[in-house]
Structures are given as structure tokens and as C-alpha cells.
C-alpha atoms as a PDB file:
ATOM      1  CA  UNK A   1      44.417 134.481 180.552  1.00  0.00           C
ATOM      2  CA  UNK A   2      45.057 131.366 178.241  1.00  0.00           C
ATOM      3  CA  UNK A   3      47.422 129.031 179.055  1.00  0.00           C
ATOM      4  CA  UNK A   4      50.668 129.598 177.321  1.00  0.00           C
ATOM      5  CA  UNK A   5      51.804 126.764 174.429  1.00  0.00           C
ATOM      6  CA  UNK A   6      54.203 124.094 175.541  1.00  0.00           C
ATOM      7  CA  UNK A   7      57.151 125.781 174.083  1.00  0.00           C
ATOM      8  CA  UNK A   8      56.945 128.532 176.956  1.00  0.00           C
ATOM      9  CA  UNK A   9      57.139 126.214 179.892  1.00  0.00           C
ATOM     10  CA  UNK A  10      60.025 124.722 178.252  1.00  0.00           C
ATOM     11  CA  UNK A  11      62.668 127.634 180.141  1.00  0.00           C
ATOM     12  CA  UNK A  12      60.518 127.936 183.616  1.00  0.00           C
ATOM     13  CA  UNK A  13      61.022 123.920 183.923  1.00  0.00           C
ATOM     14  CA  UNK A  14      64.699 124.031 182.775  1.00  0.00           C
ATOM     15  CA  UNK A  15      65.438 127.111 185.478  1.00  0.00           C
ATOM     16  CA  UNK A  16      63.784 125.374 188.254  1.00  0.00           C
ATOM     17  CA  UNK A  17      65.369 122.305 187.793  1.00  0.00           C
ATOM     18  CA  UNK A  18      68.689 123.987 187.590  1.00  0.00           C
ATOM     19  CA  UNK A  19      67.913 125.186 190.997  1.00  0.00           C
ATOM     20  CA  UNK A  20      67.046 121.791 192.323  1.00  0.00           C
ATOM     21  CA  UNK A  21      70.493 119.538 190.426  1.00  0.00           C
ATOM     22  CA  UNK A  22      69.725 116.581 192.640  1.00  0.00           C
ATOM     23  CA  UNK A  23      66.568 116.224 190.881  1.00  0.00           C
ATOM     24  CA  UNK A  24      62.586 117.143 191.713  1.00  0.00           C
ATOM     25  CA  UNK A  25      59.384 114.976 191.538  1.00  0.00           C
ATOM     26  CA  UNK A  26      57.482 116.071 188.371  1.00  0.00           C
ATOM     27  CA  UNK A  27      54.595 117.837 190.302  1.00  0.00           C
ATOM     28  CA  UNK A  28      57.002 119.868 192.042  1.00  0.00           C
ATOM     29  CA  UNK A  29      58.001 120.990 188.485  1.00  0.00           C
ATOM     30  CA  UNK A  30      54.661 121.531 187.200  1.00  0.00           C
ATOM     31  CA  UNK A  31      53.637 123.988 189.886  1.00  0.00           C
ATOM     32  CA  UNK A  32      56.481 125.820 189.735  1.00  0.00           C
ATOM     33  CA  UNK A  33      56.449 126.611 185.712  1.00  0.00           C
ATOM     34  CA  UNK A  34      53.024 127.332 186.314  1.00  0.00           C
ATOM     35  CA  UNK A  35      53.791 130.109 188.799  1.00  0.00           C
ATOM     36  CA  UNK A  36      56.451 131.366 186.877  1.00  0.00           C
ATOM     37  CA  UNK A  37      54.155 131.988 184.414  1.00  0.00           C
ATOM     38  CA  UNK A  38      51.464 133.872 186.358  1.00  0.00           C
ATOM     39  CA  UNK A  39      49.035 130.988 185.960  1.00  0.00           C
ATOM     40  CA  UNK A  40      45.538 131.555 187.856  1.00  0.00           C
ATOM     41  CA  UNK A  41      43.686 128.844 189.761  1.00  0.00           C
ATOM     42  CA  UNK A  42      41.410 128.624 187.363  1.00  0.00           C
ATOM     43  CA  UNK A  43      43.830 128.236 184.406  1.00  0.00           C
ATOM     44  CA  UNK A  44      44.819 124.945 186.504  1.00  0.00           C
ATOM     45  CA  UNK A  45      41.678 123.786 186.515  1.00  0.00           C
ATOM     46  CA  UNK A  46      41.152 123.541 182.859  1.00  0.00           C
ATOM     47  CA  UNK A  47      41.328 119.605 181.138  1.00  0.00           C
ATOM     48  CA  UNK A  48      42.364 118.443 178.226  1.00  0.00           C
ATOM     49  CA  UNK A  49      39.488 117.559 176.470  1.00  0.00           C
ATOM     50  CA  UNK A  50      39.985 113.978 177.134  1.00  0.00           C
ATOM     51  CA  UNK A  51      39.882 114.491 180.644  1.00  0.00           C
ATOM     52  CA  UNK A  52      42.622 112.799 181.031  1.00  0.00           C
ATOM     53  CA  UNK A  53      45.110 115.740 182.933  1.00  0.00           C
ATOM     54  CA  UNK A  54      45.203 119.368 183.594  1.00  0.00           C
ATOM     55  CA  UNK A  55      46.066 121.222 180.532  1.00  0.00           C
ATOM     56  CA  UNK A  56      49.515 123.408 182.115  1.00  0.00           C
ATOM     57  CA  UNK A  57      50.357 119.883 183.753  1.00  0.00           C
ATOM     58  CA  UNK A  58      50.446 118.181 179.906  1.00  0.00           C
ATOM     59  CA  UNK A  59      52.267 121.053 178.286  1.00  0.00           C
ATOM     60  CA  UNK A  60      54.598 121.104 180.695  1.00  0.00           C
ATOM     61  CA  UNK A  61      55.582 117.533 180.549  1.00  0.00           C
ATOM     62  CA  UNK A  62      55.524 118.279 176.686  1.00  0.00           C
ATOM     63  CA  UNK A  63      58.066 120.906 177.564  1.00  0.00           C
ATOM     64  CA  UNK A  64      60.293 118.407 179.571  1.00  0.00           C
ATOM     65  CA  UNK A  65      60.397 115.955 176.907  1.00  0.00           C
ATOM     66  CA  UNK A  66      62.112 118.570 174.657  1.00  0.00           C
ATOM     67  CA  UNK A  67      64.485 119.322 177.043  1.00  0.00           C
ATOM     68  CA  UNK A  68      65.347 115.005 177.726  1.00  0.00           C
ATOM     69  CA  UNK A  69      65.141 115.330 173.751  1.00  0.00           C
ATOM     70  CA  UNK A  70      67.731 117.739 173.647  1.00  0.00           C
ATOM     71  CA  UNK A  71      69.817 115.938 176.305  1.00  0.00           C
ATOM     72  CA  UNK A  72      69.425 118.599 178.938  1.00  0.00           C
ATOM     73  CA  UNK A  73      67.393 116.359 180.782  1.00  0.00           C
ATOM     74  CA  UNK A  74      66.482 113.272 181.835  1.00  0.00           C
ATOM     75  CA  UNK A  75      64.368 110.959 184.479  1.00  0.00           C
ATOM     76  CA  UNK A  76      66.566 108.733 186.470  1.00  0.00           C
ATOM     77  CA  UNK A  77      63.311 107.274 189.106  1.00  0.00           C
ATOM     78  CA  UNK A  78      59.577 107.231 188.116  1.00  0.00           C
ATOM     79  CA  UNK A  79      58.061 110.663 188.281  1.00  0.00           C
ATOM     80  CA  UNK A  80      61.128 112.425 188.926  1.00  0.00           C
ATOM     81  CA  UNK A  81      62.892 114.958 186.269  1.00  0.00           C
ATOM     82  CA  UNK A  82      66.757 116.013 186.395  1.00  0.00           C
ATOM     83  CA  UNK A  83      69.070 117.882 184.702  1.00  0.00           C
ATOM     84  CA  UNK A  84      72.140 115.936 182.809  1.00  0.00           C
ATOM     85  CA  UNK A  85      75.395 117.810 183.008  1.00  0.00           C
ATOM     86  CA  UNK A  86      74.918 118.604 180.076  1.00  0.00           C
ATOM     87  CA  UNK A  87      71.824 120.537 181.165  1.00  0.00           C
ATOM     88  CA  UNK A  88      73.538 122.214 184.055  1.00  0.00           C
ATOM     89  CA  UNK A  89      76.230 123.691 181.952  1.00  0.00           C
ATOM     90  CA  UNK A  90      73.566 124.830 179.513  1.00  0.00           C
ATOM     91  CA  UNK A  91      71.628 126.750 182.175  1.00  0.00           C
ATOM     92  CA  UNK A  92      74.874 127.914 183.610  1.00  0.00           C
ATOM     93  CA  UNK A  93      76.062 129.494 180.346  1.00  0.00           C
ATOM     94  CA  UNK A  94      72.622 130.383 179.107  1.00  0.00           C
ATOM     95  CA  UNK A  95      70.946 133.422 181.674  1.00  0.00           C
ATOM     96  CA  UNK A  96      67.411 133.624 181.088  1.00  0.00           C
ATOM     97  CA  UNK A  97      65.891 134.738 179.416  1.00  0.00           C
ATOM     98  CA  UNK A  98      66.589 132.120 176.350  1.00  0.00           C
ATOM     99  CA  UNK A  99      66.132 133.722 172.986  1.00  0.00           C
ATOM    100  CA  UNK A 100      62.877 132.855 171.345  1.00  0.00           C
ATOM    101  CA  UNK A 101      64.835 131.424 168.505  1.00  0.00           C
ATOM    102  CA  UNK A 102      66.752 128.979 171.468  1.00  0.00           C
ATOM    103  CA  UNK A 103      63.372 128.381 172.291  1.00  0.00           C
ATOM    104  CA  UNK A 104      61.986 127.386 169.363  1.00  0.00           C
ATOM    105  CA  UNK A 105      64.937 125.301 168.246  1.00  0.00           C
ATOM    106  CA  UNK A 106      64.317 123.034 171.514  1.00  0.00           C
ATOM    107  CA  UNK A 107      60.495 122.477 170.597  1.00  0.00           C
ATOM    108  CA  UNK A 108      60.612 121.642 167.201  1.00  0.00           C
ATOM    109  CA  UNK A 109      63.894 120.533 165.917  1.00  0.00           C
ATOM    110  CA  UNK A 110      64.441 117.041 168.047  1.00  0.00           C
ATOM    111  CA  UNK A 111      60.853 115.309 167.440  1.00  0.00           C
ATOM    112  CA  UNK A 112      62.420 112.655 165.589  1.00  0.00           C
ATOM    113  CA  UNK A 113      65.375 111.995 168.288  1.00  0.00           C
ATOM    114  CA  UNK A 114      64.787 108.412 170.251  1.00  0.00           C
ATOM    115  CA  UNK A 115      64.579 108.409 173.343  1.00  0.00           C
ATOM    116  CA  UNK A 116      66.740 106.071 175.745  1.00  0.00           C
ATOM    117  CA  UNK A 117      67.525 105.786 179.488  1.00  0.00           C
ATOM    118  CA  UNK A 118      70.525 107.830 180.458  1.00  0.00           C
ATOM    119  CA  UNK A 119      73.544 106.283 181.684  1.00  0.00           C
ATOM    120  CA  UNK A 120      76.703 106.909 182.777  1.00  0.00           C
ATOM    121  CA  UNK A 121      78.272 104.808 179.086  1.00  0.00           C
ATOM    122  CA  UNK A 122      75.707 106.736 176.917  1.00  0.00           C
ATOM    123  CA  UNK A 123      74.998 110.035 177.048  1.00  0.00           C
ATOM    124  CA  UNK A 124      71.315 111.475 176.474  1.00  0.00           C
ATOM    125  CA  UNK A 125      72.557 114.294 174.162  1.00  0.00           C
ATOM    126  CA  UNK A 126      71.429 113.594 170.629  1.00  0.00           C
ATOM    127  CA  UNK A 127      73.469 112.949 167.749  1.00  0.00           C
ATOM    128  CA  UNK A 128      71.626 115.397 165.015  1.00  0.00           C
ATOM    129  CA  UNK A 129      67.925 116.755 165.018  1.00  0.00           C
ATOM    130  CA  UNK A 130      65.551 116.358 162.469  1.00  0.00           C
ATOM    131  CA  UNK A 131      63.058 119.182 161.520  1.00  0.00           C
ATOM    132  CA  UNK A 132      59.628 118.965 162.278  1.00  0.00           C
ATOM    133  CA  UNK A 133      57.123 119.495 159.231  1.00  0.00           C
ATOM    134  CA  UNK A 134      56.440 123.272 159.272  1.00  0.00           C
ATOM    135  CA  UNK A 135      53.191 124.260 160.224  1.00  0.00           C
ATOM    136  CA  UNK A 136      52.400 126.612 157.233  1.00  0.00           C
ATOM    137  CA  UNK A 137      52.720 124.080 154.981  1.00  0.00           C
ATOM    138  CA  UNK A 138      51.744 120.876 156.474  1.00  0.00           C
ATOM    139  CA  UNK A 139      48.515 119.522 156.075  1.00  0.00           C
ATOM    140  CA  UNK A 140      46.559 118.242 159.153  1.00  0.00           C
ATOM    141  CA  UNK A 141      46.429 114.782 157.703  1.00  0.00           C
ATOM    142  CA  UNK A 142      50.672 115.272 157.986  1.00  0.00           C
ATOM    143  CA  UNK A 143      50.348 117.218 161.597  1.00  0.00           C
ATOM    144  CA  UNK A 144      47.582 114.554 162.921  1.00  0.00           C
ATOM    145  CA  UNK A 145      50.493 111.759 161.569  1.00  0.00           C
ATOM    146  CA  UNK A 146      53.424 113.929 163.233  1.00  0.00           C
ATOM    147  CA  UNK A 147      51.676 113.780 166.664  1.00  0.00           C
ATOM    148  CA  UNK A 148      50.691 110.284 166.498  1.00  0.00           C
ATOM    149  CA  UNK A 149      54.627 109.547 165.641  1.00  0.00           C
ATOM    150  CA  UNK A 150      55.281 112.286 168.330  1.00  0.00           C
ATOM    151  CA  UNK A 151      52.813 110.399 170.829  1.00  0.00           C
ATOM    152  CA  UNK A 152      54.370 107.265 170.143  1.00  0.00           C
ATOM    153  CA  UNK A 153      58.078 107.894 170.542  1.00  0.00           C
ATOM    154  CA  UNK A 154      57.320 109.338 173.783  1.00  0.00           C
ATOM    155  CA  UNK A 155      55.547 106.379 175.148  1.00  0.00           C
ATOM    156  CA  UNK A 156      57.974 104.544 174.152  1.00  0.00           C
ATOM    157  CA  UNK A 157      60.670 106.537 176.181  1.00  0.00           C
ATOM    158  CA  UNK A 158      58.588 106.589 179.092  1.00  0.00           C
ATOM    159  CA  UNK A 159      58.269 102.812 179.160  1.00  0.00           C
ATOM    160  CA  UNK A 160      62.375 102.201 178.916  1.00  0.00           C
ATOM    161  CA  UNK A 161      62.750 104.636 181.920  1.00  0.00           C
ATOM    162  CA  UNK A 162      59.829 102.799 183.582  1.00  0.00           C
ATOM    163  CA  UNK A 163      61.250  99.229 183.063  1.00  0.00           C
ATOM    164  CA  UNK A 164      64.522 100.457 183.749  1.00  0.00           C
ATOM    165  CA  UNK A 165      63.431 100.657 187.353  1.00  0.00           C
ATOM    166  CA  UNK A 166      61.088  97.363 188.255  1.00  0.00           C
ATOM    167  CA  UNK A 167      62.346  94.240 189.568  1.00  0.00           C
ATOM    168  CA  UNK A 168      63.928  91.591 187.768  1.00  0.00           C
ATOM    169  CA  UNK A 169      61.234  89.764 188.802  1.00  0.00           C
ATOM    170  CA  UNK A 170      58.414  91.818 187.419  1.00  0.00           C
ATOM    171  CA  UNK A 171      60.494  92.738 184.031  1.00  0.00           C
ATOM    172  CA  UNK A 172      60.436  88.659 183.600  1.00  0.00           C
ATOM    173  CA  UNK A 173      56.639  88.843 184.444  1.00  0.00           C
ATOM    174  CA  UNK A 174      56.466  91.788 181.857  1.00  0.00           C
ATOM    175  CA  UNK A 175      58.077  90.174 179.152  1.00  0.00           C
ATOM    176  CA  UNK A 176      56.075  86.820 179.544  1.00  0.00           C
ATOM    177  CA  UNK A 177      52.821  88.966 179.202  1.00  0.00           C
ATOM    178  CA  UNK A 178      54.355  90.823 176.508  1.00  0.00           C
ATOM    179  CA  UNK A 179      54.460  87.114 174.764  1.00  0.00           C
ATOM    180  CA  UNK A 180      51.080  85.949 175.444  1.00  0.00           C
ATOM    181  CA  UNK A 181      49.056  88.822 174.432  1.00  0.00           C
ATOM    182  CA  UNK A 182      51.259  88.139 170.755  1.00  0.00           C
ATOM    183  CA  UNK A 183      50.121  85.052 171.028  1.00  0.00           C
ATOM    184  CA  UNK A 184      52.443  82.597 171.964  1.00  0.00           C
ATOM    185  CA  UNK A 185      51.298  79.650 174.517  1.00  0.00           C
ATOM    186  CA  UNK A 186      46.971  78.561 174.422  1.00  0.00           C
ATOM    187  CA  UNK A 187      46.826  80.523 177.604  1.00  0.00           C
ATOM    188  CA  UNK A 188      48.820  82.193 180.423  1.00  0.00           C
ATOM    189  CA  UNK A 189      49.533  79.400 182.511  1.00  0.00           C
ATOM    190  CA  UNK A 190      51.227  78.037 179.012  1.00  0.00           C
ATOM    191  CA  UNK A 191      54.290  80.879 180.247  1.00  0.00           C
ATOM    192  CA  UNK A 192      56.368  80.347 182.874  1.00  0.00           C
ATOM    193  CA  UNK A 193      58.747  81.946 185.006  1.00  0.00           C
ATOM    194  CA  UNK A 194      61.445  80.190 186.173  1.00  0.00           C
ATOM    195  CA  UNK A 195      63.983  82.910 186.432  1.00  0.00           C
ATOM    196  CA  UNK A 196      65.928  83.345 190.193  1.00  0.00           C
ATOM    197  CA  UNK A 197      69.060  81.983 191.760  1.00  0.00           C
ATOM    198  CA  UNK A 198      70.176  78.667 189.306  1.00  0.00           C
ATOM    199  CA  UNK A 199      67.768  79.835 186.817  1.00  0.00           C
ATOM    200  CA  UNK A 200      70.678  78.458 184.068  1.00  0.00           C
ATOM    201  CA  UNK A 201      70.279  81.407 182.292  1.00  0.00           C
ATOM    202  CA  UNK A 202      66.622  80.713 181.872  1.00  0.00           C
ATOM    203  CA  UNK A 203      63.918  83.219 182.781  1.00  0.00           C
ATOM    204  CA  UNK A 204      60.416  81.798 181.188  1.00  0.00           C
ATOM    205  CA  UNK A 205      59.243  78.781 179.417  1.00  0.00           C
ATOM    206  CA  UNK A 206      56.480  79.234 176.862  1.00  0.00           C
ATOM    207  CA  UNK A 207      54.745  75.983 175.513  1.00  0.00           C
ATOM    208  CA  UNK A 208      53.450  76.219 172.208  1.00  0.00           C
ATOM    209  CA  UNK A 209      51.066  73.729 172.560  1.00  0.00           C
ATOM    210  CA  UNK A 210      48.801  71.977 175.312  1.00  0.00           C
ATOM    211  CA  UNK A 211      50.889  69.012 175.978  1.00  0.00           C
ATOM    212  CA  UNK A 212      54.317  70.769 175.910  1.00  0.00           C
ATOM    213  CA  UNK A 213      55.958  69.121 173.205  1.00  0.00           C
ATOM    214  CA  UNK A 214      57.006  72.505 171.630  1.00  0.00           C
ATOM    215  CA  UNK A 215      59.053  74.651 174.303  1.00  0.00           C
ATOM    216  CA  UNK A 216      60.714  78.133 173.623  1.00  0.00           C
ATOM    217  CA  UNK A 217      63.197  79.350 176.158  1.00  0.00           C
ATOM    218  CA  UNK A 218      63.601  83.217 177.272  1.00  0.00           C
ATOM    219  CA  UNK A 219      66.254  84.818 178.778  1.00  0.00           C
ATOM    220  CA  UNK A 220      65.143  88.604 179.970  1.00  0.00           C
ATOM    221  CA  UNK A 221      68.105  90.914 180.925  1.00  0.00           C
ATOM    222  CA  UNK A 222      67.289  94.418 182.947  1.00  0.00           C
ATOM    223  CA  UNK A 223      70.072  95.877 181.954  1.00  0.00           C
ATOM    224  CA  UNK A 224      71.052  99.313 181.013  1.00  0.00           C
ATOM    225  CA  UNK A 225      75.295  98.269 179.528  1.00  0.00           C
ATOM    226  CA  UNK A 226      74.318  96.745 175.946  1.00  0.00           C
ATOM    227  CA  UNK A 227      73.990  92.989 176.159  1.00  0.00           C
ATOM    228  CA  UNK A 228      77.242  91.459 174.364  1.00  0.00           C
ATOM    229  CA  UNK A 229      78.417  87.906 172.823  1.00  0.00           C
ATOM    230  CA  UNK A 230      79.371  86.317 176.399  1.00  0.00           C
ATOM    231  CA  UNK A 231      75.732  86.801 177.642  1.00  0.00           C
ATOM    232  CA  UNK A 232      74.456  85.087 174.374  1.00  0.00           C
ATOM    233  CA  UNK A 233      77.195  82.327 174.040  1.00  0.00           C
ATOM    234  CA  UNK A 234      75.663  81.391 177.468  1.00  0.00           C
ATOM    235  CA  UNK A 235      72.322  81.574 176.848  1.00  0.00           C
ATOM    236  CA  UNK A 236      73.010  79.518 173.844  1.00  0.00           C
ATOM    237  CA  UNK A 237      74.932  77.038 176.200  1.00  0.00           C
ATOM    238  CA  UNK A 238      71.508  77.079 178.546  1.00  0.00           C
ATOM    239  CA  UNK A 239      69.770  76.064 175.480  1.00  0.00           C
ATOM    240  CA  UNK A 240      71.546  73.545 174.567  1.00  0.00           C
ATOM    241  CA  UNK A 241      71.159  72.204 178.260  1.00  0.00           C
ATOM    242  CA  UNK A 242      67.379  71.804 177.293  1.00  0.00           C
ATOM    243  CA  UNK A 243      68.052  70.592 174.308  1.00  0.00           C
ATOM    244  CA  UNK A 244      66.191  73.262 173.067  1.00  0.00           C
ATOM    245  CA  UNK A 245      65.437  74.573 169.476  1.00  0.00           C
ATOM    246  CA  UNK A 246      64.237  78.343 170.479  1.00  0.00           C
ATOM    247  CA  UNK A 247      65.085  80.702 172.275  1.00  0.00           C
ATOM    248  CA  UNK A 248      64.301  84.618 172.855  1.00  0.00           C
ATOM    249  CA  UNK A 249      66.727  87.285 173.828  1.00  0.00           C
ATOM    250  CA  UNK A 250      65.188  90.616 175.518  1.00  0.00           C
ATOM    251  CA  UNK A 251      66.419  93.373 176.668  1.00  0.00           C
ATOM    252  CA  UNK A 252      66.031  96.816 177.852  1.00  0.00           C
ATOM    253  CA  UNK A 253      68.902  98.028 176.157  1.00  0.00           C
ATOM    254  CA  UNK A 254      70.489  97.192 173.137  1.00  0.00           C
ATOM    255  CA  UNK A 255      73.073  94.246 171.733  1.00  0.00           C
ATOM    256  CA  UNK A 256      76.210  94.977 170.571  1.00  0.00           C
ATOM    257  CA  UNK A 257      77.430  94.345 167.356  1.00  0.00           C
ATOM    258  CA  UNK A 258      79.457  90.887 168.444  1.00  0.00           C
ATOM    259  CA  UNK A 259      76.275  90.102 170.060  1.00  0.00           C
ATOM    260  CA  UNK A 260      74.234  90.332 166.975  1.00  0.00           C
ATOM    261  CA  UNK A 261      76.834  88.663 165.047  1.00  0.00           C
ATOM    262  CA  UNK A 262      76.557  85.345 167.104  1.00  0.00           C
ATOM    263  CA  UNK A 263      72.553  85.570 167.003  1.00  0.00           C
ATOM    264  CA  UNK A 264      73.188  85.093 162.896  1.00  0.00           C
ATOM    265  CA  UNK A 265      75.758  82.859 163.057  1.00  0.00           C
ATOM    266  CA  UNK A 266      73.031  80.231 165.118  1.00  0.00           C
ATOM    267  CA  UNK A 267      69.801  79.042 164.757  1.00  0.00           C
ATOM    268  CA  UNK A 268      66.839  79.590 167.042  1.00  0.00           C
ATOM    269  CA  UNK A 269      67.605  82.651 169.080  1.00  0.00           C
ATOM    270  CA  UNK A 270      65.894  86.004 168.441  1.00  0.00           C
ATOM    271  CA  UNK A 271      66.604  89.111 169.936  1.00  0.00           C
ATOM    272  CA  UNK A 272      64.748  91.862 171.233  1.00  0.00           C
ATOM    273  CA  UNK A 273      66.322  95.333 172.133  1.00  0.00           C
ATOM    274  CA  UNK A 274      64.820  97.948 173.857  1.00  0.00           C
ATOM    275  CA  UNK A 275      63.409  99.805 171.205  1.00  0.00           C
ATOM    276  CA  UNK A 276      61.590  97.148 169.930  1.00  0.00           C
ATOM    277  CA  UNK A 277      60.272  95.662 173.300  1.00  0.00           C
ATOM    278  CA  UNK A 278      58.981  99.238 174.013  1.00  0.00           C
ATOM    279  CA  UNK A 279      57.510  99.542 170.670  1.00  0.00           C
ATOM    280  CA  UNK A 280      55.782  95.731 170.809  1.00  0.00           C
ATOM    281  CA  UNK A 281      54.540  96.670 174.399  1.00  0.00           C
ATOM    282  CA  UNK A 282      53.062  99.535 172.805  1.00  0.00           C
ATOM    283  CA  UNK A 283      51.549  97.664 169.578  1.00  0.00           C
ATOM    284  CA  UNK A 284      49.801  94.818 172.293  1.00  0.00           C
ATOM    285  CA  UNK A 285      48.826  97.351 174.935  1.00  0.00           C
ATOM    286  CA  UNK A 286      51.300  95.391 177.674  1.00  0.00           C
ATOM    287  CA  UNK A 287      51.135  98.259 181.002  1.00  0.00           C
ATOM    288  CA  UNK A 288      49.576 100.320 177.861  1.00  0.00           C
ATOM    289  CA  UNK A 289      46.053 101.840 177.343  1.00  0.00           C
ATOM    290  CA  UNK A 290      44.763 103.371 173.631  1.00  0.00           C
ATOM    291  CA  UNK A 291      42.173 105.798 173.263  1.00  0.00           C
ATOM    292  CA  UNK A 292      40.287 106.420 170.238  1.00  0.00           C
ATOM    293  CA  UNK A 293      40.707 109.626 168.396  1.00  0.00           C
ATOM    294  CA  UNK A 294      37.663 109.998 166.039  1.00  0.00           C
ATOM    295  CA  UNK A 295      37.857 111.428 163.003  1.00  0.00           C
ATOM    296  CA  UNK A 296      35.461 112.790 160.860  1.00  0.00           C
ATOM    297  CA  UNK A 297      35.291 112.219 157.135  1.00  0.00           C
ATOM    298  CA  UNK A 298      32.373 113.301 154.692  1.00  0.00           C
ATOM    299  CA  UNK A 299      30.184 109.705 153.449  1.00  0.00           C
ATOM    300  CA  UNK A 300      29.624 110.413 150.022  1.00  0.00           C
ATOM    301  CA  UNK A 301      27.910 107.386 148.849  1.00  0.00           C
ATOM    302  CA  UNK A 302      25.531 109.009 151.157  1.00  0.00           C
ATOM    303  CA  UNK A 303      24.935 112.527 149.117  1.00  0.00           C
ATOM    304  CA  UNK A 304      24.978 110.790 145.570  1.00  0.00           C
ATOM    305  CA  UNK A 305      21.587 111.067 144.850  1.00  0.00           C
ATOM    306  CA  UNK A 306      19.460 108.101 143.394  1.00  0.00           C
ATOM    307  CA  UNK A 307      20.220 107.093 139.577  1.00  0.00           C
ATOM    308  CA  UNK A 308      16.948 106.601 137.886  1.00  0.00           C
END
């Protein structure tokens, strides 16, 4: 048999983690939405042409991201998938099967939806759903750009739920990296990390040049609550303790609007939310890894024939 699209694990993963509330690794989850749908041994055995992973293990992670797109699900812990509430009152008042219209809704109308960590201020469930380009009448210059935007926005979720969980101590490591390979400091050693107990608010020092004349100051914040004006009026206080011109803000969540108010009302501190440290970590291939997608594309300075 061929192995069913993404959009038909998308129920089999949602029923068996109903069953399991408290959460399930995501192996557990592949397995079981392949043997609810009858797959053989040798179906698991196909690749993606890449190589890269089994072909019912990709489709069903495709399928969980609708449902964490939806906000019926989320991961709280590396590798793990769980229903929200919201999820476990869907199940609850939808008995399977789902209508193939349900179905379809899930897989194709919340592409566009980003991503964030759930938590227990902000709930996962999206506030509208964009539609996907239909297929009949997209061109596969459009769908090849609609995966790639797809691709990308998932990454990017998958980082924030990744970061959400490391140390302090490697997120501070993560963001100085994150600033050398965009180029700030001559090398490495140039960035240091300095955060711990009396860090002053400081986390990292980058020097801008060899002799450290030039110094920008970075305060990196874990957090999952969005970062308000107190946290910045005292970053901007540690600053000024240095006697220090620049300073970066970042953040794994987002700044409220007091917050962002201060930043403008100052000079020398940027911020970085969430989004955009997931989406520079991305761009500078910081704990990410690219692979080329080749394209073919008819040379036709090759097939003019000779003039003269």
C-alpha cells in the first residue's frame, strides 16, 4: 500500500494523544498513527528522498504541527507532544471519525499561523487562519515558495520550544554564537559570558574591536511572561554602570508594549523577541543545518544556435 498523505495521520495522532492527556514522546506517537493506519513494515521502511527520516515518521510530525497550529496541541519538553485543553475538549466533543471537511480545514487553513511556546498567560489557539494557495491553481514556483515559508515557520517553532527548555546558561552561550556568526567581535573569544549570580544584569560582552575599546552589552532573558519596562529600565541602569553606549535585549518571548516604548525613548538598546531570534538563528544556521534543494531550469544561451 502507499503511505497515506499527512492530512490522514492528522486524527490517528490527535486520538492517541487524547488517550495519553499527560503527554507521549513523539515516537510513541508515530508508531501508533502508523498502526492505526494499517501501515506494513515495509511502508516504514521507506525514506524521504533526502534520507533524512522515514516517510510515515515526517508526515506524521507534519500532521502534529497542524494540530499545535490549530491549538489542539502543543510540545511542552523536547520530543514530547500533548494535547492543550483546548485539544481535549475537541476530541471529547468530536467522536471519530472527523469529517473529511474537519480534516481538511486542519491541514490547510492555519499554514500562515506563528507558532509560539504555550503557556499558561497565552494560549496556543490561533487568532484567525489564513488559506493556503489552492492547489489547482497554484503554480509550483508558488507551491515550492509555500513550502519553503511552510518549512521555515516550522523551524522556527521548533527552535522557541527548544530554547524554551535549555539552561540559562546555554541560552546565553546561544545567543553569543548567534552574534558572532552575524558578525560582531574579530573572533569568538571577542564574546563573553559573564552572566550568573551578580551578573548586574549583564549576560555577554562583545568587543568590537581587538583592543576592546568598543564594548556592547547583552542581557539574554529565558523567559516565557513577555519581558516588560522594569526589566529594561534595569538593564538600562546596568548600562549605565559600564558606562556603556550599546546594549542588546533578547528574548525568547516577546516585549510588551511599555517595554518597547522605553527602548525608543533611549539610545543604544535593541531588542530582540522571539520571533526574530528564531528567525536570525535560522538565517545564520545557529543549532541549524540547510540543505540544498536543486532546481532545474532550461540554459538557453545554450540552445541559441551560432549567429553567422
Amino acid at each position: 500500500m502507499s503511505i497515506p498523505t499527512y492530512d490522514q495521520f492528522i486524527e490517528p495522532v490527535l486520538r492517541y494523544l487524547a488517550l495519553h492527556p499527560e503527554g507521549v514522546p513523539a515516537r510513541q506517537a508515530h508508531e501508533a498513527a502508523a498502526d492505526a493506519l494499517d501501515l506494513r513494515d515495509d511502508d516504514r521502511q521507506l525514506l524521504l528522498s533526502s534520507g533524512a527520516q522515514p516517510v510515515y515518521k515526517n508526515r506524521a510530525g507534519w500532521a502534529h504541527d497542524r494540530l499545535k497550529r490549530s491549538g489542539l496541541s502543543s510540545s511542552p519538553r523536547r520530543g514530547v507532544w500533548q494535547l492543550t485543553p483546548q485539544g481535549v475538549r475537541f476530541a471529547a466533543d468530536h467522536p471519530a471519525p472527523l469529517p473529511a471537511e474537519q480534516v481538511q480545514r486542519m491541514a490547510r487553513e492555519f499554514v500562515d499561523i506563528r507558532l509560539r511556546p504555550a503557556t499558561d498567560s497565552a494560549p496556543v489557539a490561533p487568532a484567525f487562519a489564513a488559506p493556503m494557495l489552492a492547489d489547482a491553481v497554484a503554480s509550483p514556483d508558488d507551491r515550492l515558495a509555500q513550502a519553503l515559508r511552510e518549512l521555515r515557520q516550522s523551524a522556527e517553532a521548533d527552535l522557541l520550544e527548544l530554547l524554551a527548555n535549555v539552561s540559562p546558561a546555554f541560552f546565553e552561550t546561544i545567543v553569543l554564537d548567534l552574534l558572532h556568526r552575524m558578525g560582531y567581535g574579530a573572533s569568538r573569544a571577542d564574546l563573553q559570558r559573564v552572566g550568573g549570580a551578580g551578573d548586574a544584569g549583564i549576560d555577554g560582552i562583545i568587543s568590537l574591536d581587538r583592543l576592546g575599546l568598543e564594548k556592547v552589552y547583552v542581557q539574554a532573558k529565558r523567559w516565557q511572561n513577555s519581558v516588560g519596562r522594569p526589566e529594561l529600565q534595569a538593564f538600562y541602569g546596568a548600562l549605565a554602570g559600564q558606562k556603556a553606549k550599546k546594549g542588546v535585549f533578547i528574548t525568547t518571548s516577546a516585549f510588551t508594549g511599555q517595554a518597547l516604548d522605553f527602548a525608543k525613548s533611549v539610545e543604544g538598546i535593541v531588542l530582540v523577541d522571539g520571533a526574530r531570534l528564531a528567525g536570525l538563528m535560522i538565517d545564520h544556521e545557529v543549532g541549524i543545518s540547510s540543505r540544498a534543494v536543486r532546481i532545474p531550469k532550461i540554459d538557453s544561451d545554450y540552445f541559441d544556435e551560432e549567429i553567422g
